[in-house]
C-alpha atoms as a PDB file:
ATOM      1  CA  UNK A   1      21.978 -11.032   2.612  1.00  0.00           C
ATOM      2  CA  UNK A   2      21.226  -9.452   6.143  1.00  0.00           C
ATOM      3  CA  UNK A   3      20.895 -11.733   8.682  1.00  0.00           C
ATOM      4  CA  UNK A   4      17.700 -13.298   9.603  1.00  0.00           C
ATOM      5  CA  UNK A   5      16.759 -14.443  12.961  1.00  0.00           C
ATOM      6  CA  UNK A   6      16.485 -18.067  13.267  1.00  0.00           C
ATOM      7  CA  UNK A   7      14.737 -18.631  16.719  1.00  0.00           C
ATOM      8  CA  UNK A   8      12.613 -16.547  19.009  1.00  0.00           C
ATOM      9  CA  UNK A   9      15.795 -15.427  20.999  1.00  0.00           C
ATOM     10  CA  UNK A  10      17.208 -14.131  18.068  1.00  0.00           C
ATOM     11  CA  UNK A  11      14.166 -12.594  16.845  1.00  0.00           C
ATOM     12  CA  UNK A  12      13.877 -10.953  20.135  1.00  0.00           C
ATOM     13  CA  UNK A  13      17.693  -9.688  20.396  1.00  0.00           C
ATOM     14  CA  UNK A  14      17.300  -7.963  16.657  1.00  0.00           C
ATOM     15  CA  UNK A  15      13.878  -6.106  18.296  1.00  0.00           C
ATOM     16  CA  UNK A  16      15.642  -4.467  21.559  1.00  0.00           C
ATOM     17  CA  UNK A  17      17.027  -1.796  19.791  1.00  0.00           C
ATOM     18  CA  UNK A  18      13.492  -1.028  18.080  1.00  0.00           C
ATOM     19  CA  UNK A  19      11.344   2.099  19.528  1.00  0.00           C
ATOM     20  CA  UNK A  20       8.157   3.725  18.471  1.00  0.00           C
ATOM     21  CA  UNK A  21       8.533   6.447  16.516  1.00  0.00           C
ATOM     22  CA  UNK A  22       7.896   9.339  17.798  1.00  0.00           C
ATOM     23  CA  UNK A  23       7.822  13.124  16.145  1.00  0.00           C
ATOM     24  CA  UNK A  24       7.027  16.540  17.163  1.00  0.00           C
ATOM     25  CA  UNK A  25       4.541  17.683  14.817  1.00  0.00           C
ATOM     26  CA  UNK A  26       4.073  21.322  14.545  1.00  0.00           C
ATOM     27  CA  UNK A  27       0.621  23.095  15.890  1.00  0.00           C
ATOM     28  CA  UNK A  28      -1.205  23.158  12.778  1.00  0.00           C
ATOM     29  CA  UNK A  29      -2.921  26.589  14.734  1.00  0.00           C
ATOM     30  CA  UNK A  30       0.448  28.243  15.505  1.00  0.00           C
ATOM     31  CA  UNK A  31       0.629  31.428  13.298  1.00  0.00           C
ATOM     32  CA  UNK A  32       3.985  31.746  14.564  1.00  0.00           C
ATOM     33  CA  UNK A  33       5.256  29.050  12.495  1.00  0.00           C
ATOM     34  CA  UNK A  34       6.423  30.214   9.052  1.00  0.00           C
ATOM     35  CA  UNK A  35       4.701  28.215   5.877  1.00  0.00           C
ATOM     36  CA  UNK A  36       8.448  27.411   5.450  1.00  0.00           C
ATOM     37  CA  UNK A  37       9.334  25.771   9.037  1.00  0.00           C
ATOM     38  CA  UNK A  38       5.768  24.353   9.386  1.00  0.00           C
ATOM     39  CA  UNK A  39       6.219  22.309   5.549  1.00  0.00           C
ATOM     40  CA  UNK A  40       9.911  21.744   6.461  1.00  0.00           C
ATOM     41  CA  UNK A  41       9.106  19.579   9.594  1.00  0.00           C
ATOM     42  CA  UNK A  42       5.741  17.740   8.550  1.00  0.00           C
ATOM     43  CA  UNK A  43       8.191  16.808   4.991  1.00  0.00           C
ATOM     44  CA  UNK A  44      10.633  15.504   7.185  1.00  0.00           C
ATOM     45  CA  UNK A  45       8.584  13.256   9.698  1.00  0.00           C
ATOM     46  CA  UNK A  46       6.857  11.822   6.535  1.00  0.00           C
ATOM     47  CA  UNK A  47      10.093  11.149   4.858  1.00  0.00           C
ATOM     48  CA  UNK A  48      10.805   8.922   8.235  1.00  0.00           C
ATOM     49  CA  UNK A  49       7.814   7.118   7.693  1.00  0.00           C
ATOM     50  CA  UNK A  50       8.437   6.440   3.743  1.00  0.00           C
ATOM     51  CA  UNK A  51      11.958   5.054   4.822  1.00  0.00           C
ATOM     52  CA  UNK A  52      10.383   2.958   7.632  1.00  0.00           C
ATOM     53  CA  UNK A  53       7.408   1.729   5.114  1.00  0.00           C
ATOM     54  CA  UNK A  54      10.220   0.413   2.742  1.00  0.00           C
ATOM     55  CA  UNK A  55      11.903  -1.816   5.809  1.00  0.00           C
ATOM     56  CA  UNK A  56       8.709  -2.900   6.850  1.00  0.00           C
ATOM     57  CA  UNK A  57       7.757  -4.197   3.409  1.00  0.00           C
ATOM     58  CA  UNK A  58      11.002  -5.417   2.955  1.00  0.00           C
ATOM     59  CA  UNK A  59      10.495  -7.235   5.785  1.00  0.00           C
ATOM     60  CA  UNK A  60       7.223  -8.362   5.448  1.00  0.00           C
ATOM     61  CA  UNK A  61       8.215  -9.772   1.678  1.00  0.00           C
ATOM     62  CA  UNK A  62      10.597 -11.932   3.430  1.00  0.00           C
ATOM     63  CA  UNK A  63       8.254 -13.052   6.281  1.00  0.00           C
ATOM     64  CA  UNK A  64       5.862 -14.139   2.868  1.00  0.00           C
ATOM     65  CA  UNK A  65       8.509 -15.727   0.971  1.00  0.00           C
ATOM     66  CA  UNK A  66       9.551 -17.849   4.144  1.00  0.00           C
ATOM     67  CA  UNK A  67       5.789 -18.569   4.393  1.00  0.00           C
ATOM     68  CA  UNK A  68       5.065 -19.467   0.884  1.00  0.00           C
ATOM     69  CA  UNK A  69       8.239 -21.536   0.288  1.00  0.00           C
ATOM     70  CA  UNK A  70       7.544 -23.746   3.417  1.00  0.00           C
ATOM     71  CA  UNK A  71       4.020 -24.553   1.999  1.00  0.00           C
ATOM     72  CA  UNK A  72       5.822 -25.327  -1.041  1.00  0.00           C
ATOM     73  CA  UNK A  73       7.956 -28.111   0.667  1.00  0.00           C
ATOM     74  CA  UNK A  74       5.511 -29.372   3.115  1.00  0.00           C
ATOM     75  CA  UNK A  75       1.951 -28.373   1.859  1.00  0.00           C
ATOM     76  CA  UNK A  76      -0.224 -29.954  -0.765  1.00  0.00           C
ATOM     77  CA  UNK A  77       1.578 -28.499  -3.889  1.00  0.00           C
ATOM     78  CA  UNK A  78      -1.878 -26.563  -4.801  1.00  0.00           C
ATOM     79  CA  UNK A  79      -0.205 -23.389  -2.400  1.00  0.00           C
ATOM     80  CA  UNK A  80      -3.545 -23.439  -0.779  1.00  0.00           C
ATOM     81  CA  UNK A  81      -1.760 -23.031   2.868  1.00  0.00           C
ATOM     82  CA  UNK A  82      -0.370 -20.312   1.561  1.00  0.00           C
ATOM     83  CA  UNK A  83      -3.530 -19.142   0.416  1.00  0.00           C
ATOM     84  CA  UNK A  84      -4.902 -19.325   3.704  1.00  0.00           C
ATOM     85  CA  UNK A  85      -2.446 -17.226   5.225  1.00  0.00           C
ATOM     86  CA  UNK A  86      -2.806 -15.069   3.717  1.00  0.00           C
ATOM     87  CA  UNK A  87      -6.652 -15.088   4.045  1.00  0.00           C
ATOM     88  CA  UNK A  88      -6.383 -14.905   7.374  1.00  0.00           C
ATOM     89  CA  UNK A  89      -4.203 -11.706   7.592  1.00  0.00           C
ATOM     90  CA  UNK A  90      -6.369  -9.826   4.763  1.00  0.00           C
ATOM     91  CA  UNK A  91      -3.323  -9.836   2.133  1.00  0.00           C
ATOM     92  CA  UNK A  92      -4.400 -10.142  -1.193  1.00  0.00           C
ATOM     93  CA  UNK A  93      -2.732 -12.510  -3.371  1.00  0.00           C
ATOM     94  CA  UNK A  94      -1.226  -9.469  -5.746  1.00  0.00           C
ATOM     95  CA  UNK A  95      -0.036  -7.225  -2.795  1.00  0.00           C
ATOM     96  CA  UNK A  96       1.871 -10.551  -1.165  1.00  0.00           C
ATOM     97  CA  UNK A  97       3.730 -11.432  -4.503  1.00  0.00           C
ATOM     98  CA  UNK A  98       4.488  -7.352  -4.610  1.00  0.00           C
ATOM     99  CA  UNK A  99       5.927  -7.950  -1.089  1.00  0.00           C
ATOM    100  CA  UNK A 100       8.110 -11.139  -2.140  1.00  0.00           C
ATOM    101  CA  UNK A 101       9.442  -9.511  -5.328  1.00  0.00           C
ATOM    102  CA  UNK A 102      10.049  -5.972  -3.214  1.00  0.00           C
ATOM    103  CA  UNK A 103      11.957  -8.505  -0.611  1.00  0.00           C
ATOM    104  CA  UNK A 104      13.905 -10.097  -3.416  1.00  0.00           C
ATOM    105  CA  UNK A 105      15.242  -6.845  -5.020  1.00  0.00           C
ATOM    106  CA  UNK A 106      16.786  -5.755  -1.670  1.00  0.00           C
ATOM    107  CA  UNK A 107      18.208  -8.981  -1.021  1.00  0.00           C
ATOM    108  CA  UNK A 108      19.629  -9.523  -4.539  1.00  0.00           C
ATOM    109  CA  UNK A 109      20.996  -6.104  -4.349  1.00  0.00           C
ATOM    110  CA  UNK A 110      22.838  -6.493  -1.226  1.00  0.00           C
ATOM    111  CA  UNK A 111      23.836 -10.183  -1.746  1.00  0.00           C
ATOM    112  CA  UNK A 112      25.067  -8.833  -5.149  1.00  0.00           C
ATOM    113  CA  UNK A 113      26.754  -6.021  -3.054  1.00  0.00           C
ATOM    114  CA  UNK A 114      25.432  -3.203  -4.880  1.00  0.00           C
ATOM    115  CA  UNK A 115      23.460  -1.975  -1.629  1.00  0.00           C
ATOM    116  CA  UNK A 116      25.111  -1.799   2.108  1.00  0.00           C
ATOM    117  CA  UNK A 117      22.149  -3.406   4.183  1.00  0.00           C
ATOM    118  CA  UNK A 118      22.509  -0.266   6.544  1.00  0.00           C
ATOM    119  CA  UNK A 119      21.795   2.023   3.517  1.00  0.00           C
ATOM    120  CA  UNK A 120      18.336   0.888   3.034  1.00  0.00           C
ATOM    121  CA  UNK A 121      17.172   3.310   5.528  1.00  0.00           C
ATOM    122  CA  UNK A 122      17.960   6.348   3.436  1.00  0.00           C
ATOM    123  CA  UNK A 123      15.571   5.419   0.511  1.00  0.00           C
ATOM    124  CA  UNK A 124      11.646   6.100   0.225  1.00  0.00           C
ATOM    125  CA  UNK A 125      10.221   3.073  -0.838  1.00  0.00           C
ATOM    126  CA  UNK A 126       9.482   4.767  -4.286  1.00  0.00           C
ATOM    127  CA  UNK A 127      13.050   5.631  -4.814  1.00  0.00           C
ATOM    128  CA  UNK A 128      14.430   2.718  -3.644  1.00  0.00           C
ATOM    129  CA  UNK A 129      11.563   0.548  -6.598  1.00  0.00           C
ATOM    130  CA  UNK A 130      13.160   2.900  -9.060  1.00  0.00           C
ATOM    131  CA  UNK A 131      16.605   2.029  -8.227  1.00  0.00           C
ATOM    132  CA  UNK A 132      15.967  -1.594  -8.001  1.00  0.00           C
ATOM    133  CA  UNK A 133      14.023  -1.493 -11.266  1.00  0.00           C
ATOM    134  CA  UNK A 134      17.400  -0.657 -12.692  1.00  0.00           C
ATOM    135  CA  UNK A 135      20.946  -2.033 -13.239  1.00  0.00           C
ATOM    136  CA  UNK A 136      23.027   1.430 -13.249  1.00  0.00           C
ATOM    137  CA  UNK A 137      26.520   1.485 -14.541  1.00  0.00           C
ATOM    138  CA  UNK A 138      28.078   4.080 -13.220  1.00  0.00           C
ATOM    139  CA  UNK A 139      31.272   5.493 -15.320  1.00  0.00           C
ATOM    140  CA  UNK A 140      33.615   7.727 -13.482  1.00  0.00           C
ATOM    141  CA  UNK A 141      36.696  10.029 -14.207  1.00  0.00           C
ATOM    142  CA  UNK A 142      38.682  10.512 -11.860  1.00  0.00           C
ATOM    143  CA  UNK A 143      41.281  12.781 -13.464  1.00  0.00           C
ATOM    144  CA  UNK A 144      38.853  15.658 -14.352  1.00  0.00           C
ATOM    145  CA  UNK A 145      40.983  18.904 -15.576  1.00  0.00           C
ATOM    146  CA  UNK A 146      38.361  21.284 -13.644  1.00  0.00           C
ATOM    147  CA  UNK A 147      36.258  21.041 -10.994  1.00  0.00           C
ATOM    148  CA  UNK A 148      33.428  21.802 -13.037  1.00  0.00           C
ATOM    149  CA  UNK A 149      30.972  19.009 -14.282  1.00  0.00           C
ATOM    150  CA  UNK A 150      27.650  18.089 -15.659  1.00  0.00           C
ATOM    151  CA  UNK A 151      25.875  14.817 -15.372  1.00  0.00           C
ATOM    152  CA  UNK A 152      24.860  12.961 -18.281  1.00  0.00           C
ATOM    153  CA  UNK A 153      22.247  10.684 -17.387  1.00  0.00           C
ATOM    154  CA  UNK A 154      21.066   8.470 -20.221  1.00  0.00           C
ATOM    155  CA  UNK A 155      18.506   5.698 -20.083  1.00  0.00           C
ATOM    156  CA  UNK A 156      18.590   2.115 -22.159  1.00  0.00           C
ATOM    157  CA  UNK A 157      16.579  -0.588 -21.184  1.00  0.00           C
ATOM    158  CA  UNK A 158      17.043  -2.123 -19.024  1.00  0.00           C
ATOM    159  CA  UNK A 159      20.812   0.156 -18.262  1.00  0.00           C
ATOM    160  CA  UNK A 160      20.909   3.436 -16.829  1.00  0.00           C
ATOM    161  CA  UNK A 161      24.462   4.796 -17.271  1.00  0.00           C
ATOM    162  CA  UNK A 162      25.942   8.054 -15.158  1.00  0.00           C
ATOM    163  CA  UNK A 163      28.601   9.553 -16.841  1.00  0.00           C
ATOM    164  CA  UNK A 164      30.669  12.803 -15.079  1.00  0.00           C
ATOM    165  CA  UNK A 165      32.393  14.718 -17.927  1.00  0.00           C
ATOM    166  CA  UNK A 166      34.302  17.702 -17.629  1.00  0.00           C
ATOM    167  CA  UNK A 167      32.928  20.969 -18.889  1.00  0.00           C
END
Protein backbone atom coordinates (compact mmCIF):
# COMPACT_ATOMS: atom_id res chain seq x y z
CA UNK A 1 0.00 0.00 0.00
CA UNK A 2 1.48 3.58 -0.71
CA UNK A 3 2.56 5.25 2.09
CA UNK A 4 0.41 7.43 4.11
CA UNK A 5 1.51 10.36 6.04
CA UNK A 6 1.30 9.92 9.65
CA UNK A 7 1.82 13.51 11.11
CA UNK A 8 1.49 17.00 9.78
CA UNK A 9 5.29 17.03 8.81
CA UNK A 10 4.82 14.21 6.79
CA UNK A 11 1.70 15.32 5.32
CA UNK A 12 3.43 18.47 4.46
CA UNK A 13 6.75 16.80 2.92
CA UNK A 14 4.37 14.47 0.48
CA UNK A 15 2.59 18.13 -0.64
CA UNK A 16 5.98 20.09 -1.70
CA UNK A 17 6.22 18.52 -4.81
CA UNK A 18 2.39 19.35 -5.59
CA UNK A 19 1.60 22.43 -8.11
CA UNK A 20 -1.54 23.78 -9.61
CA UNK A 21 -2.23 22.65 -12.71
CA UNK A 22 -1.88 24.69 -15.19
CA UNK A 23 -2.72 24.30 -19.21
CA UNK A 24 -2.63 26.35 -22.24
CA UNK A 25 -5.95 26.16 -23.61
CA UNK A 26 -6.33 27.05 -27.16
CA UNK A 27 -8.30 30.48 -28.26
CA UNK A 28 -11.57 29.07 -28.82
CA UNK A 29 -11.70 32.39 -31.57
CA UNK A 30 -8.42 31.47 -33.33
CA UNK A 31 -9.40 30.35 -36.92
CA UNK A 32 -5.91 29.52 -37.28
CA UNK A 33 -6.18 26.55 -35.23
CA UNK A 34 -7.15 23.43 -37.21
CA UNK A 35 -10.47 21.44 -35.78
CA UNK A 36 -7.68 18.79 -35.45
CA UNK A 37 -4.98 20.74 -33.17
CA UNK A 38 -7.76 22.71 -31.38
CA UNK A 39 -9.68 18.95 -30.26
CA UNK A 40 -6.17 17.45 -29.87
CA UNK A 41 -5.13 19.88 -27.02
CA UNK A 42 -8.56 20.54 -25.13
CA UNK A 43 -8.64 16.12 -25.22
CA UNK A 44 -5.45 16.17 -23.72
CA UNK A 45 -5.78 18.80 -20.80
CA UNK A 46 -9.08 16.95 -19.92
CA UNK A 47 -7.42 13.63 -19.93
CA UNK A 48 -5.00 15.39 -17.11
CA UNK A 49 -7.84 16.24 -15.19
CA UNK A 50 -9.63 12.61 -15.44
CA UNK A 51 -6.19 11.14 -14.20
CA UNK A 52 -5.97 13.77 -11.40
CA UNK A 53 -9.90 13.19 -10.46
CA UNK A 54 -9.02 9.41 -9.96
CA UNK A 55 -5.99 10.37 -7.30
CA UNK A 56 -8.05 12.75 -5.72
CA UNK A 57 -10.86 10.27 -5.10
CA UNK A 58 -8.52 7.79 -4.33
CA UNK A 59 -7.40 9.90 -1.90
CA UNK A 60 -10.32 11.23 -0.57
CA UNK A 61 -11.74 7.36 -0.10
CA UNK A 62 -8.88 6.89 2.15
CA UNK A 63 -9.21 10.22 4.07
CA UNK A 64 -13.18 8.63 4.63
CA UNK A 65 -12.17 5.26 5.51
CA UNK A 66 -9.60 6.69 8.15
CA UNK A 67 -12.56 8.85 9.27
CA UNK A 68 -15.21 6.28 9.45
CA UNK A 69 -13.05 3.53 11.03
CA UNK A 70 -11.93 5.89 13.92
CA UNK A 71 -15.66 6.58 14.74
CA UNK A 72 -15.96 2.98 14.66
CA UNK A 73 -13.37 2.47 17.53
CA UNK A 74 -14.02 5.51 19.52
CA UNK A 75 -17.60 6.76 18.62
CA UNK A 76 -20.96 5.56 19.80
CA UNK A 77 -21.21 2.40 17.55
CA UNK A 78 -24.47 4.09 15.80
CA UNK A 79 -21.58 5.77 13.07
CA UNK A 80 -23.39 8.93 13.79
CA UNK A 81 -19.82 10.90 14.00
CA UNK A 82 -19.31 9.70 10.94
CA UNK A 83 -22.49 10.86 9.87
CA UNK A 84 -21.74 14.20 10.88
CA UNK A 85 -18.76 14.49 8.93
CA UNK A 86 -19.82 14.00 6.55
CA UNK A 87 -22.78 16.44 7.00
CA UNK A 88 -20.64 18.96 7.52
CA UNK A 89 -18.59 18.63 4.24
CA UNK A 90 -21.90 18.06 2.02
CA UNK A 91 -20.92 14.25 1.17
CA UNK A 92 -23.72 12.16 0.86
CA UNK A 93 -23.71 8.94 2.53
CA UNK A 94 -23.70 6.91 -1.08
CA UNK A 95 -20.93 9.09 -2.74
CA UNK A 96 -18.59 8.53 0.66
CA UNK A 97 -19.02 4.63 0.62
CA UNK A 98 -18.28 5.06 -3.44
CA UNK A 99 -15.11 6.89 -2.25
CA UNK A 100 -14.07 4.08 0.42
CA UNK A 101 -14.74 1.18 -1.98
CA UNK A 102 -12.87 3.33 -5.02
CA UNK A 103 -9.93 3.72 -2.18
CA UNK A 104 -10.02 0.03 -1.43
CA UNK A 105 -9.70 -1.25 -5.06
CA UNK A 106 -6.46 0.78 -5.55
CA UNK A 107 -5.07 -0.26 -2.41
CA UNK A 108 -5.95 -3.97 -2.78
CA UNK A 109 -4.57 -3.81 -6.19
CA UNK A 110 -1.29 -2.48 -5.32
CA UNK A 111 -0.94 -4.30 -1.94
CA UNK A 112 -1.82 -7.38 -4.10
CA UNK A 113 0.89 -6.03 -6.55
CA UNK A 114 -1.11 -6.08 -9.55
CA UNK A 115 -0.81 -2.10 -9.86
CA UNK A 116 2.69 -0.04 -9.38
CA UNK A 117 1.39 2.90 -7.09
CA UNK A 118 3.18 5.29 -9.67
CA UNK A 119 0.97 3.83 -12.48
CA UNK A 120 -2.19 5.15 -11.14
CA UNK A 121 -1.60 8.34 -12.85
CA UNK A 122 -2.02 6.94 -16.33
CA UNK A 123 -5.69 5.77 -15.82
CA UNK A 124 -9.04 7.93 -16.17
CA UNK A 125 -10.95 7.20 -13.32
CA UNK A 126 -13.46 5.28 -15.63
CA UNK A 127 -10.80 3.04 -16.93
CA UNK A 128 -9.13 2.51 -13.98
CA UNK A 129 -13.27 1.30 -12.23
CA UNK A 130 -13.27 -1.01 -15.20
CA UNK A 131 -10.01 -2.51 -14.50
CA UNK A 132 -10.57 -2.80 -10.87
CA UNK A 133 -14.03 -4.26 -11.48
CA UNK A 134 -12.05 -7.11 -12.93
CA UNK A 135 -9.52 -9.87 -12.05
CA UNK A 136 -7.67 -10.26 -15.62
CA UNK A 137 -5.55 -13.25 -16.28
CA UNK A 138 -3.40 -12.49 -18.67
CA UNK A 139 -1.93 -15.64 -20.80
CA UNK A 140 1.14 -15.00 -22.81
CA UNK A 141 3.35 -16.79 -25.50
CA UNK A 142 6.35 -15.95 -25.65
CA UNK A 143 7.66 -18.16 -28.45
CA UNK A 144 5.29 -16.83 -31.21
CA UNK A 145 6.48 -18.25 -34.83
CA UNK A 146 5.55 -14.69 -36.47
CA UNK A 147 5.34 -11.46 -35.47
CA UNK A 148 1.89 -11.29 -36.37
CA UNK A 149 -0.96 -11.53 -33.69
CA UNK A 150 -4.51 -10.94 -32.77
CA UNK A 151 -5.95 -10.47 -29.36
CA UNK A 152 -8.53 -12.62 -28.08
CA UNK A 153 -10.26 -10.95 -25.42
CA UNK A 154 -12.95 -13.04 -23.77
CA UNK A 155 -15.09 -12.11 -20.80
CA UNK A 156 -16.38 -14.63 -17.77
CA UNK A 157 -17.59 -13.34 -14.74
CA UNK A 158 -16.04 -12.25 -12.83
CA UNK A 159 -12.41 -13.26 -15.24
CA UNK A 160 -11.36 -11.43 -18.13
CA UNK A 161 -8.65 -13.48 -19.89
CA UNK A 162 -6.08 -11.89 -22.75
CA UNK A 163 -4.80 -14.39 -24.82
CA UNK A 164 -1.95 -13.42 -27.80
CA UNK A 165 -2.08 -16.20 -30.44
CA UNK A 166 -0.22 -16.36 -33.46
CA UNK A 167 -1.91 -15.83 -36.77
Amino acid sequence: MAEVPQNPAELAEALKGFTDINFQLPDPEDEQIPDFDFDKQVDNAWKVCDRFDLQTDIWRGRILRTVRDREKKGGDGRGTGFLNWLKEREIGKSQAYSLIELAKSADTLIEQGDLDPDSIKNFSKRAFVETAKSSPEILLNNSLPTPKTYLNISTQQPKCKLSISPT
